[in-house]
N, C-alpha and C. Protein backbone atom coordinates (compact mmCIF):
# COMPACT_ATOMS: atom_id res chain seq x y z
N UNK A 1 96.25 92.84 109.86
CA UNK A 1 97.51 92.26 110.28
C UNK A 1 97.50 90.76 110.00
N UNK A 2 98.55 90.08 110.34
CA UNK A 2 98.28 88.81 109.75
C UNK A 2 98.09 88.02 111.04
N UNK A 3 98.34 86.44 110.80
CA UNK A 3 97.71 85.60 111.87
C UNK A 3 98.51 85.77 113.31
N UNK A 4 99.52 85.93 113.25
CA UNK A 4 100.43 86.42 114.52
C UNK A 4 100.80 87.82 114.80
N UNK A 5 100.04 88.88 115.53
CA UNK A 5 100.84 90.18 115.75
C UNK A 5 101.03 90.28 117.03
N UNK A 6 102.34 91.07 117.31
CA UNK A 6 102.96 91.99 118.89
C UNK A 6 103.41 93.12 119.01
N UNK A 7 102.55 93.77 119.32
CA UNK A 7 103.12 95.18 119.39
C UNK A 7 103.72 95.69 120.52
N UNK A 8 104.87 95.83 120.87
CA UNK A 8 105.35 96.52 121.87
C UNK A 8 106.53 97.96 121.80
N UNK A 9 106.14 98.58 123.15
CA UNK A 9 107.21 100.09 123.19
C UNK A 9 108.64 99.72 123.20
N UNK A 10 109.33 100.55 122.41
CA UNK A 10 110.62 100.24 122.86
C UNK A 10 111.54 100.69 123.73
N UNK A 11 111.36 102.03 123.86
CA UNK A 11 111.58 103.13 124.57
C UNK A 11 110.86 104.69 125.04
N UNK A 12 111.22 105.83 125.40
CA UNK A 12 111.09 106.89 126.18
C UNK A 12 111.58 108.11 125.92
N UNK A 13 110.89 108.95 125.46
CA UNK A 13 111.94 109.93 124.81
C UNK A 13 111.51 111.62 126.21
N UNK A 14 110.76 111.33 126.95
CA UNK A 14 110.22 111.28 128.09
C UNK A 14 109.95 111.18 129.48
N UNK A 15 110.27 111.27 130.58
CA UNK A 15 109.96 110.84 131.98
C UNK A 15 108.31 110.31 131.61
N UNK A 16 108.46 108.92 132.50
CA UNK A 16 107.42 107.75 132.18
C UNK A 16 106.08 108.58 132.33
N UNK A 17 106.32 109.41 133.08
CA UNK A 17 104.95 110.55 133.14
C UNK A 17 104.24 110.99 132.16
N UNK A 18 105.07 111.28 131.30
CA UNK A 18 104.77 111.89 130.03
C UNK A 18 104.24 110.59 129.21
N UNK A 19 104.39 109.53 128.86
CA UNK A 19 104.05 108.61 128.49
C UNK A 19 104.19 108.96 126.49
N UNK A 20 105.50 109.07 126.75
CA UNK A 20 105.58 109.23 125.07
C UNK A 20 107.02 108.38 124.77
N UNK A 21 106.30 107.16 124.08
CA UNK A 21 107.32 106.24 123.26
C UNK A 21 107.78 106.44 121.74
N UNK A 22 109.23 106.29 121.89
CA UNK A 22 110.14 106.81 120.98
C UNK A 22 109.96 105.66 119.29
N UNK A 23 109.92 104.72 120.38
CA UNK A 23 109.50 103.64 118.70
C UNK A 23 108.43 102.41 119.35
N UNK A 24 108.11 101.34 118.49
CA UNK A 24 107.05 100.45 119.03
C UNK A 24 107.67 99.74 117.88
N UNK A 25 107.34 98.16 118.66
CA UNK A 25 107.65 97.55 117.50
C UNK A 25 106.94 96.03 117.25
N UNK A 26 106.54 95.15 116.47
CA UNK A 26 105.69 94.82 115.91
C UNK A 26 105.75 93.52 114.92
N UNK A 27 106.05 92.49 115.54
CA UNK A 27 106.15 90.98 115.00
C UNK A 27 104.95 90.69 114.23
N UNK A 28 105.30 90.06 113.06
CA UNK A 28 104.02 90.06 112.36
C UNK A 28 104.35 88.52 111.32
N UNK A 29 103.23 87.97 111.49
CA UNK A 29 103.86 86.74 110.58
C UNK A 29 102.63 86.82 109.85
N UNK A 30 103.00 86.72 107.93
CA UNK A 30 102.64 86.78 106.99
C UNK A 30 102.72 85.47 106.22
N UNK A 31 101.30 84.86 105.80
CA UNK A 31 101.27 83.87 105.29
C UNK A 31 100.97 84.33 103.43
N UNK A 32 101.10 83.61 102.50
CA UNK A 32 100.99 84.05 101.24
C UNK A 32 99.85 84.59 100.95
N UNK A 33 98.35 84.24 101.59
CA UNK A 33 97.31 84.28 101.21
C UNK A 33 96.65 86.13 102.16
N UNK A 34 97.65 86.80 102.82
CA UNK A 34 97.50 88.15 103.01
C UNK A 34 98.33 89.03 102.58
N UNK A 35 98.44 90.25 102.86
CA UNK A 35 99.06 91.68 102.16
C UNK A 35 99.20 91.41 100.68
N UNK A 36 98.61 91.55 100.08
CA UNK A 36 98.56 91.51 98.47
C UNK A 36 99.18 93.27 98.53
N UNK A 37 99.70 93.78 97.38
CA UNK A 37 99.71 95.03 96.83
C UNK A 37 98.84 95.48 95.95
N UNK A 38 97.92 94.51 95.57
CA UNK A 38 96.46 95.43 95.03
C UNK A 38 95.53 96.37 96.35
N UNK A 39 95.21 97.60 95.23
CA UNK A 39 94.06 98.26 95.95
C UNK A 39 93.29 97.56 97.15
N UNK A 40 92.72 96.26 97.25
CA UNK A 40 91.56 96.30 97.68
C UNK A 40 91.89 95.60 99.28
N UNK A 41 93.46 95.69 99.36
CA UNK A 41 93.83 94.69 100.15
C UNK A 41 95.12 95.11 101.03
N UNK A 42 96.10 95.14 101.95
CA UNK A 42 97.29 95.48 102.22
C UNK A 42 97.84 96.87 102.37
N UNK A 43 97.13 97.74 101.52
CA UNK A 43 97.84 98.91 101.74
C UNK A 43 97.59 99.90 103.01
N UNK A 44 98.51 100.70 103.31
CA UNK A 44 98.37 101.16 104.69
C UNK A 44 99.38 101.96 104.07
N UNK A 45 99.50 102.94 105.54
CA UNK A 45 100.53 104.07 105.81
C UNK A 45 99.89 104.69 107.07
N UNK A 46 101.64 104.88 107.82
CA UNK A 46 101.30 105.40 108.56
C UNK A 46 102.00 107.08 108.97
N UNK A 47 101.10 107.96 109.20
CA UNK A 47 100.99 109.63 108.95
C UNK A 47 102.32 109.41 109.77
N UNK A 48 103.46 110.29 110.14
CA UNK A 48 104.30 110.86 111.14
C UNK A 48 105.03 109.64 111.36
N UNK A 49 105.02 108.27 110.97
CA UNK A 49 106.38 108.03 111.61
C UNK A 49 106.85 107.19 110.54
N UNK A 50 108.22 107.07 110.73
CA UNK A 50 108.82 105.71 109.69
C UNK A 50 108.38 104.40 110.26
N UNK A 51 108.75 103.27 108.56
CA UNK A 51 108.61 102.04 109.60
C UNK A 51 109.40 101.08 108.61
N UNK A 52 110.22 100.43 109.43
CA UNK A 52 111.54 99.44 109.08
C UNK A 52 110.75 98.29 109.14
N UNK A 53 111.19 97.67 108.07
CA UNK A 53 111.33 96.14 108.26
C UNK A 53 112.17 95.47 108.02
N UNK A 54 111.97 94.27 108.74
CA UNK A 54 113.07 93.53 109.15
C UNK A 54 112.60 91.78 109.08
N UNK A 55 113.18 91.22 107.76
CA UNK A 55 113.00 90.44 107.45
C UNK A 55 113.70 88.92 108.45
N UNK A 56 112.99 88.34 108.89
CA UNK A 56 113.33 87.45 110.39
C UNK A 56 113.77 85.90 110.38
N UNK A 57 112.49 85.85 109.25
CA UNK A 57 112.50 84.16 108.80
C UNK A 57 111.70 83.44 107.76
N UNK A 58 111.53 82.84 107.15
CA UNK A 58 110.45 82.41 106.03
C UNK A 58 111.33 82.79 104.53
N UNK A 59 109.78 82.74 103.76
CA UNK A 59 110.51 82.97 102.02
C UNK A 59 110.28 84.77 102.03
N UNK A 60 111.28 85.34 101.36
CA UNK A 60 111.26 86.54 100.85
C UNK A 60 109.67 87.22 100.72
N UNK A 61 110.34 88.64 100.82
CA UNK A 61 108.97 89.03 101.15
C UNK A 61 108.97 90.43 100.22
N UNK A 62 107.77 90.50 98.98
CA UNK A 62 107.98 91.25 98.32
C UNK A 62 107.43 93.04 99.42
N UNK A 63 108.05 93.99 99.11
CA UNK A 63 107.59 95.27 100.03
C UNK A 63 107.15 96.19 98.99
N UNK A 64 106.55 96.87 98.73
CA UNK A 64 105.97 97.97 97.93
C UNK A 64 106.04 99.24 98.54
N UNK A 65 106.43 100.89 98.48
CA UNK A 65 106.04 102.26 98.62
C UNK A 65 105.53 103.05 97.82
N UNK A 66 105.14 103.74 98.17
CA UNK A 66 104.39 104.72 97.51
C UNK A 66 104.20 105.68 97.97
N UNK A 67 104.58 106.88 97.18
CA UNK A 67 104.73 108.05 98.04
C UNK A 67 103.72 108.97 97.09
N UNK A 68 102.74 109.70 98.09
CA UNK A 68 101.17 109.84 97.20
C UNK A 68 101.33 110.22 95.99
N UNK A 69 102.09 110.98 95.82
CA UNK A 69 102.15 111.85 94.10
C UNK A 69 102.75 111.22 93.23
N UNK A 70 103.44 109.68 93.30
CA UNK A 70 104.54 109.27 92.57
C UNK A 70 103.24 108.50 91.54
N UNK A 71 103.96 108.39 90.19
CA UNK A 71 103.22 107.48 89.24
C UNK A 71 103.26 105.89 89.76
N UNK A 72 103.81 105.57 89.95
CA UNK A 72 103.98 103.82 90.36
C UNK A 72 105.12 103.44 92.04
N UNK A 73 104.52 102.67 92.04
CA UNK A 73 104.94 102.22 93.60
C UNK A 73 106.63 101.67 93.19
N UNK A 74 107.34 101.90 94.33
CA UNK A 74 108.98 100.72 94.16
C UNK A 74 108.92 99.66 95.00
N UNK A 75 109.90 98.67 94.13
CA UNK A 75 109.70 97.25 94.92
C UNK A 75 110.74 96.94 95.40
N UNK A 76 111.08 95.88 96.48
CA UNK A 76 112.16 95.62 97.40
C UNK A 76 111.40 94.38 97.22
N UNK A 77 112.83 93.48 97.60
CA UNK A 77 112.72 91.83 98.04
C UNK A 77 112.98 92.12 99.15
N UNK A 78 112.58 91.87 100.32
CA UNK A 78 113.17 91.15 101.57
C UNK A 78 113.66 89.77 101.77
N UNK A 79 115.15 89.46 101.96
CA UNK A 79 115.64 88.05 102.74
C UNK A 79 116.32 88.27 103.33
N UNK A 80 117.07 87.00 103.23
CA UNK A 80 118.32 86.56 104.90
C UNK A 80 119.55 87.79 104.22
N UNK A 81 119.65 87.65 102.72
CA UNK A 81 120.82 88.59 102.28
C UNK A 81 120.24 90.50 102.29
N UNK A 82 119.32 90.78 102.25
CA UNK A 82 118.73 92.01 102.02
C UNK A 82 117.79 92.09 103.36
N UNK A 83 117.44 92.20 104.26
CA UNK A 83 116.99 92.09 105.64
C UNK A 83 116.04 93.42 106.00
N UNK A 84 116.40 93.84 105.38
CA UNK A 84 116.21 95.77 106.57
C UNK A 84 115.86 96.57 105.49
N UNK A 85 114.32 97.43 105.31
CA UNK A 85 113.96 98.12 104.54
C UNK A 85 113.09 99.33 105.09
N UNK A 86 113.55 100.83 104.89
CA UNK A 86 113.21 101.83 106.03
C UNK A 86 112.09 102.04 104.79
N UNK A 87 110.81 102.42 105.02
CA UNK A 87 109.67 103.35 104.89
C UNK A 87 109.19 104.37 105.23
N UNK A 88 109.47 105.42 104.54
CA UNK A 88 109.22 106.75 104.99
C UNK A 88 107.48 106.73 105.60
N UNK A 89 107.74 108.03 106.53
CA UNK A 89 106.30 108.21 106.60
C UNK A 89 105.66 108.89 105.81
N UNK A 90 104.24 108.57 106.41
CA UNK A 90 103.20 109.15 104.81
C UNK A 90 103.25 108.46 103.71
N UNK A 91 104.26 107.25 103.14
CA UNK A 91 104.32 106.78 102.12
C UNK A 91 103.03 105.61 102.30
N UNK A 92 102.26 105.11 101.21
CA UNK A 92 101.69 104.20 101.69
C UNK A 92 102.76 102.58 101.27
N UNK A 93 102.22 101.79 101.77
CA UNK A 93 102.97 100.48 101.51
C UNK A 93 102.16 99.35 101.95
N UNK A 94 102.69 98.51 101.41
CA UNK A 94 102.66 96.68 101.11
C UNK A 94 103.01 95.99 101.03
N UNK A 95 102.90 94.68 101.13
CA UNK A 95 103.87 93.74 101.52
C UNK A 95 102.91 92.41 101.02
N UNK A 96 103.93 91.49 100.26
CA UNK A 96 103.12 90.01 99.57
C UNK A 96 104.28 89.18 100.29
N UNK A 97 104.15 88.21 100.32
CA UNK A 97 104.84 86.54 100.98
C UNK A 97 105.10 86.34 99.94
N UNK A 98 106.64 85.52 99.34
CA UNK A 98 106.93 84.73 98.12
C UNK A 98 106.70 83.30 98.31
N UNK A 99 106.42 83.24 99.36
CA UNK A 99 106.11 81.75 99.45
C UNK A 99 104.81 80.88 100.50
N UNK A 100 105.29 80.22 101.42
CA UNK A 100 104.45 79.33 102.20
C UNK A 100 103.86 81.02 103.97
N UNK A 101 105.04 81.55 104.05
CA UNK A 101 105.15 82.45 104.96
C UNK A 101 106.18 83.25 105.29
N UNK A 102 105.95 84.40 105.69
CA UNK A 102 107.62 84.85 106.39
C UNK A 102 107.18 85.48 107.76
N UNK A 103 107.91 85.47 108.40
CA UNK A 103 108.34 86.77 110.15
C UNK A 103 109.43 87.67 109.41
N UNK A 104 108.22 89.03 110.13
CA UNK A 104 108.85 89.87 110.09
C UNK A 104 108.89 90.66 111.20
N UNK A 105 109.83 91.74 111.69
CA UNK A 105 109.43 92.51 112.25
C UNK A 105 109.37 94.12 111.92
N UNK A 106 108.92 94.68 112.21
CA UNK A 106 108.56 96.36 112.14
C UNK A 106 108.59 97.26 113.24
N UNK A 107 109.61 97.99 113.02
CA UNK A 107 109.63 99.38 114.06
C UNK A 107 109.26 100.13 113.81
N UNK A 108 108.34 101.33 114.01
CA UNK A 108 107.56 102.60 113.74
C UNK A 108 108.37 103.73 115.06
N UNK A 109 108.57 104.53 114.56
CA UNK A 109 109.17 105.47 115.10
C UNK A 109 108.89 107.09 114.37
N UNK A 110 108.45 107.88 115.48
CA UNK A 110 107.98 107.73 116.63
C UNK A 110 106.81 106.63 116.62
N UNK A 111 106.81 106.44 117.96
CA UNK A 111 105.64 105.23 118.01
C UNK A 111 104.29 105.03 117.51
N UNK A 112 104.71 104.06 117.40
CA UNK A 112 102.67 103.84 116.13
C UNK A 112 101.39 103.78 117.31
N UNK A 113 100.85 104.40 116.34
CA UNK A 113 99.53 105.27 117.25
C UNK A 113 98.25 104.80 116.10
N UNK A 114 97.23 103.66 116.54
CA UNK A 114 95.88 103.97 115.36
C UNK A 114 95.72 105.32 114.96
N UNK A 115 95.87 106.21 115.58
CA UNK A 115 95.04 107.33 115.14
C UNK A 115 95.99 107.82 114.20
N UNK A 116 97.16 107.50 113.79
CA UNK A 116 97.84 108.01 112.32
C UNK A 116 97.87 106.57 111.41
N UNK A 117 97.42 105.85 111.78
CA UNK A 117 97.05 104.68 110.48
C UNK A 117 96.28 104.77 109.54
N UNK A 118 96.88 104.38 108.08
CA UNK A 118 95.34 104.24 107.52
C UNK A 118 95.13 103.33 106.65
N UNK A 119 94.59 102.26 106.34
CA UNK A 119 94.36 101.54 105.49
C UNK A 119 93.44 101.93 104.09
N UNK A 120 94.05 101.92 102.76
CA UNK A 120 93.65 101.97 101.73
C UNK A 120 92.05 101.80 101.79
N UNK A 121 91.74 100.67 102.14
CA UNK A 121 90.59 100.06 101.41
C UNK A 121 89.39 101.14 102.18
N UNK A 122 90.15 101.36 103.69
CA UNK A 122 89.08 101.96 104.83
C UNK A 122 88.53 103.57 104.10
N UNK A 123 89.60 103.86 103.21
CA UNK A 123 89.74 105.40 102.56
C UNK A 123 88.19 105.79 101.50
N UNK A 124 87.82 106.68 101.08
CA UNK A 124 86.80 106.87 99.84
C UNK A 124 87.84 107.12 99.18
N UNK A 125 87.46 106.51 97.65
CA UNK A 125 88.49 106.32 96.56
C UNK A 125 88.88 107.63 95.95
N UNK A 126 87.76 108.95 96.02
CA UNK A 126 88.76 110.17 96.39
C UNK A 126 90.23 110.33 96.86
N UNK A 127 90.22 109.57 97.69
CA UNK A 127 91.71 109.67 98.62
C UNK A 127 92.55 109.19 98.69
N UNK A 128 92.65 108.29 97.46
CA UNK A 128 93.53 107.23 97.36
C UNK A 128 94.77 108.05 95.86
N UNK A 129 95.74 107.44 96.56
CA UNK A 129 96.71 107.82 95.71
C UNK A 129 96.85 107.30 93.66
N UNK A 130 96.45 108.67 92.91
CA UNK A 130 96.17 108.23 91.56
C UNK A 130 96.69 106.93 91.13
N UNK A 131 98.30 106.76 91.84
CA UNK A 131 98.84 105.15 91.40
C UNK A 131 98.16 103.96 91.53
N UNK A 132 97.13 103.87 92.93
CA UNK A 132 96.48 102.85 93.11
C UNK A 132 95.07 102.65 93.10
N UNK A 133 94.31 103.72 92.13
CA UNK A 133 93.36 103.53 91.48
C UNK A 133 92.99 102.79 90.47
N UNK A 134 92.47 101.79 90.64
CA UNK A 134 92.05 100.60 89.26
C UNK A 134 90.72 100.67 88.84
């Protein structure tokens, strides 16, 4: 994550008993020098839920998906004019800074759970999607 993260629930899909949150969501400030979209660095996905971003403040923010079987990843700018970019789940993805930094935020829905995260690099290269094998 980068130098600033917050993760919080947003809601309840549930009596509080049950303790099952509907989305979580997740301030994250990105300086240029993290989330690269190479292999060795940034990539993630998370199993079972979507996750939006939401471009807040700073320079544009390049986003990458990848959905395992596809030949090459698609790219999105994030700014003040283009703001809001949904990510399927299971797709993996990435995210570069165009500049000095940006805030963003991210909703995961249903709520983000480590145990459906996964980071690229953490993977054996078996398991990595043919696109982002170098």
């Amino acid at each position: 994550m980068g130098a600033f993260c917050w993760i919080r629930p947003l809601g309840w899909i549930l009596p509080p008993k049950h303790c099952k949150r509907t989305m979580t969501d997740v301030a994250d400030l990105i300086s240029r020098w993290q989330l690269s979209p190479h292999p060795e660095g940034g990539w993630h996905r998370v199993r079972g839920a979507d996750e939006v971003w939401i471009h807040l403040q700073g320079a544009p923010l390049e986003l990458f998906s990848l959905e395992s079987t596809a030949d090459s990843p698609t790219r999105t700018v994030l700014t003040a004019d283009h703001p809001i970019e949904a990510i399927k789940a299971n797709h993996w993805q990435a995210a570069r800074c165009l500049g000095s930094y940006t805030l963003v935020s991210c909703c995961v829905g249903p709520a983000f759970d480590f145990a459906d995260f996964d980071m690229l690099q953490d993977l054996p290269q078996d398991q990595w999607p043919a696109a982002l094998k170098t």
